[in-house]
Protein backbone atom coordinates (compact mmCIF):
# COMPACT_ATOMS: atom_id res chain seq x y z
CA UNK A 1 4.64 4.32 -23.69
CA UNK A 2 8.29 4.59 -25.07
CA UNK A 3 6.75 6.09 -28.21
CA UNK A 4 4.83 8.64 -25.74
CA UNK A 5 7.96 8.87 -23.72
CA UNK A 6 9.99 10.02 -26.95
CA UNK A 7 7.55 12.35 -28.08
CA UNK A 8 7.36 14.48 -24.85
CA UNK A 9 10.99 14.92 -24.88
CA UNK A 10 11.22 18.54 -26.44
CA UNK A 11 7.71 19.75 -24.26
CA UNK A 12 4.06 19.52 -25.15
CA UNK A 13 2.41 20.63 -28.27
CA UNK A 14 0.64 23.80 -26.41
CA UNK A 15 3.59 24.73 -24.53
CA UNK A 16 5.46 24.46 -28.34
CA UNK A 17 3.16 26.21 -29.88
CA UNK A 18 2.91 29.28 -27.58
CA UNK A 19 6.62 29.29 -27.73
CA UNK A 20 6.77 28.60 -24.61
CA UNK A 21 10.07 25.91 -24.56
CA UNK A 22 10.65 23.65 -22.27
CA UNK A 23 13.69 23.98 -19.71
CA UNK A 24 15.44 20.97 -20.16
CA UNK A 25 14.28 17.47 -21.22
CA UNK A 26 10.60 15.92 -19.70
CA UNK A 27 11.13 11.81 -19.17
CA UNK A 28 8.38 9.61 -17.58
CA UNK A 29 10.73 7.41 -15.72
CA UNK A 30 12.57 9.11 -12.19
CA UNK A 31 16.19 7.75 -13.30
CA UNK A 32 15.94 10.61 -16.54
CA UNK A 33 16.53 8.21 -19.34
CA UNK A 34 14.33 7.48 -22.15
CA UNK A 35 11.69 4.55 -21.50
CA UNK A 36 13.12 2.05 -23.54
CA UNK A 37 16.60 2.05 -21.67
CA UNK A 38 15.05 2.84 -17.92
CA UNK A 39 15.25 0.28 -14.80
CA UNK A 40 11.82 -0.17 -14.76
CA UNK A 41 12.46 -3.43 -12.55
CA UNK A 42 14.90 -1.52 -10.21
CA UNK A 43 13.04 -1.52 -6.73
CA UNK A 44 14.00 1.62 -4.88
CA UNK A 45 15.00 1.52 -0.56
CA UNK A 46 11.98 3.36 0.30
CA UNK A 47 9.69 0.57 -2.60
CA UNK A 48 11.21 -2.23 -0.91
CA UNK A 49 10.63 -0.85 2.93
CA UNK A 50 6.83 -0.34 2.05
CA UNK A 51 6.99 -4.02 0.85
CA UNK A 52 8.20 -4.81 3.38
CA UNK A 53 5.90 -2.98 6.14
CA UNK A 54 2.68 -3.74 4.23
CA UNK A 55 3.81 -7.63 4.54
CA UNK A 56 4.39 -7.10 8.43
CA UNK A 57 0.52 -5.51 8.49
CA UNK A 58 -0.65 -8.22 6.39
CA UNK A 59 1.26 -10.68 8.74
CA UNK A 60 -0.37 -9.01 11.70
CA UNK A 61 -3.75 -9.42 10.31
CA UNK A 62 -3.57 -13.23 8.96
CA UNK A 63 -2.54 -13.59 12.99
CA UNK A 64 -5.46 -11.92 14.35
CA UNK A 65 -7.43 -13.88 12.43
CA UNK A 66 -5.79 -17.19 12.75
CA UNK A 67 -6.10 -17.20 16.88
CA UNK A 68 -8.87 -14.55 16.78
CA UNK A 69 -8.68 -11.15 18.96
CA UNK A 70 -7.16 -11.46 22.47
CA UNK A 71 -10.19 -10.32 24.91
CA UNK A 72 -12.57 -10.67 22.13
CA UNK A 73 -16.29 -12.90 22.08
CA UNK A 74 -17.54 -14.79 20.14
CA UNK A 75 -20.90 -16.50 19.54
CA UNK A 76 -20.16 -19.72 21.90
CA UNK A 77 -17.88 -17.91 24.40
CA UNK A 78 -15.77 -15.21 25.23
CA UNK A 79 -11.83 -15.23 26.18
CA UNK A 80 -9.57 -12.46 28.26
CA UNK A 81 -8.88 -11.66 31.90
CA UNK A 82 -12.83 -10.87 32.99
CA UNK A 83 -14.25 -13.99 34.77
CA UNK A 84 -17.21 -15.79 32.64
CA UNK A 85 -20.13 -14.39 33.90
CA UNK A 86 -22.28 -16.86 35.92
CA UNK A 87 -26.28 -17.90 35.83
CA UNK A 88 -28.45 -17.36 38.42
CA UNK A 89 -31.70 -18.77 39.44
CA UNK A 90 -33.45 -17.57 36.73
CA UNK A 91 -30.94 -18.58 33.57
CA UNK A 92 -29.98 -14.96 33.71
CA UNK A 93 -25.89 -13.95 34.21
CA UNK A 94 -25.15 -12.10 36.77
């Protein structure tokens, strides 16, 4: 990649070759410095706050699935705020 990184640094062969120049220098890294000296470890505000908010979802989730779904059923029973339904003559709720 730095190789690839150097190598753009003029423009691409068909632009060059049309004559077509490039304005300025191309880089593949956002701080505009070659490859080999780039941040690549550098974690950005925005990087670390959608870190951070996929860890809150993922905390959410493990949650949900750790004490299950607040009104949900399940097999065996059901939990919430509607009253267990009750069996009548026949074995049937009601």
């Amino acid at each position: 990649m730095v190789a690839f990184d150097a190598a753009i640094r003029q423009g691409n062969a068909r632009a060059n070759a049309s004559g077509n120049r490039l304005l300025g220098q191309a880089y593949l890294h956002r701080s505009r410095v070659p490859l080999d000296e780039a941040p690549i470890d550098h974690v950005t505000a925005a990087e670390w706050a959608a870190r951070q908010q996929n860890l809150d979802d993922q905390a959410a989730a493990v949650e949900e699935l750790e004490t299950g779904v607040v009104d949900g059923c399940s097999p065996w029973a059901c939990r919430g705020a509607e009253p267990e339904p009750v069996q009548g003559d026949f074995g049937l709720a009601s």
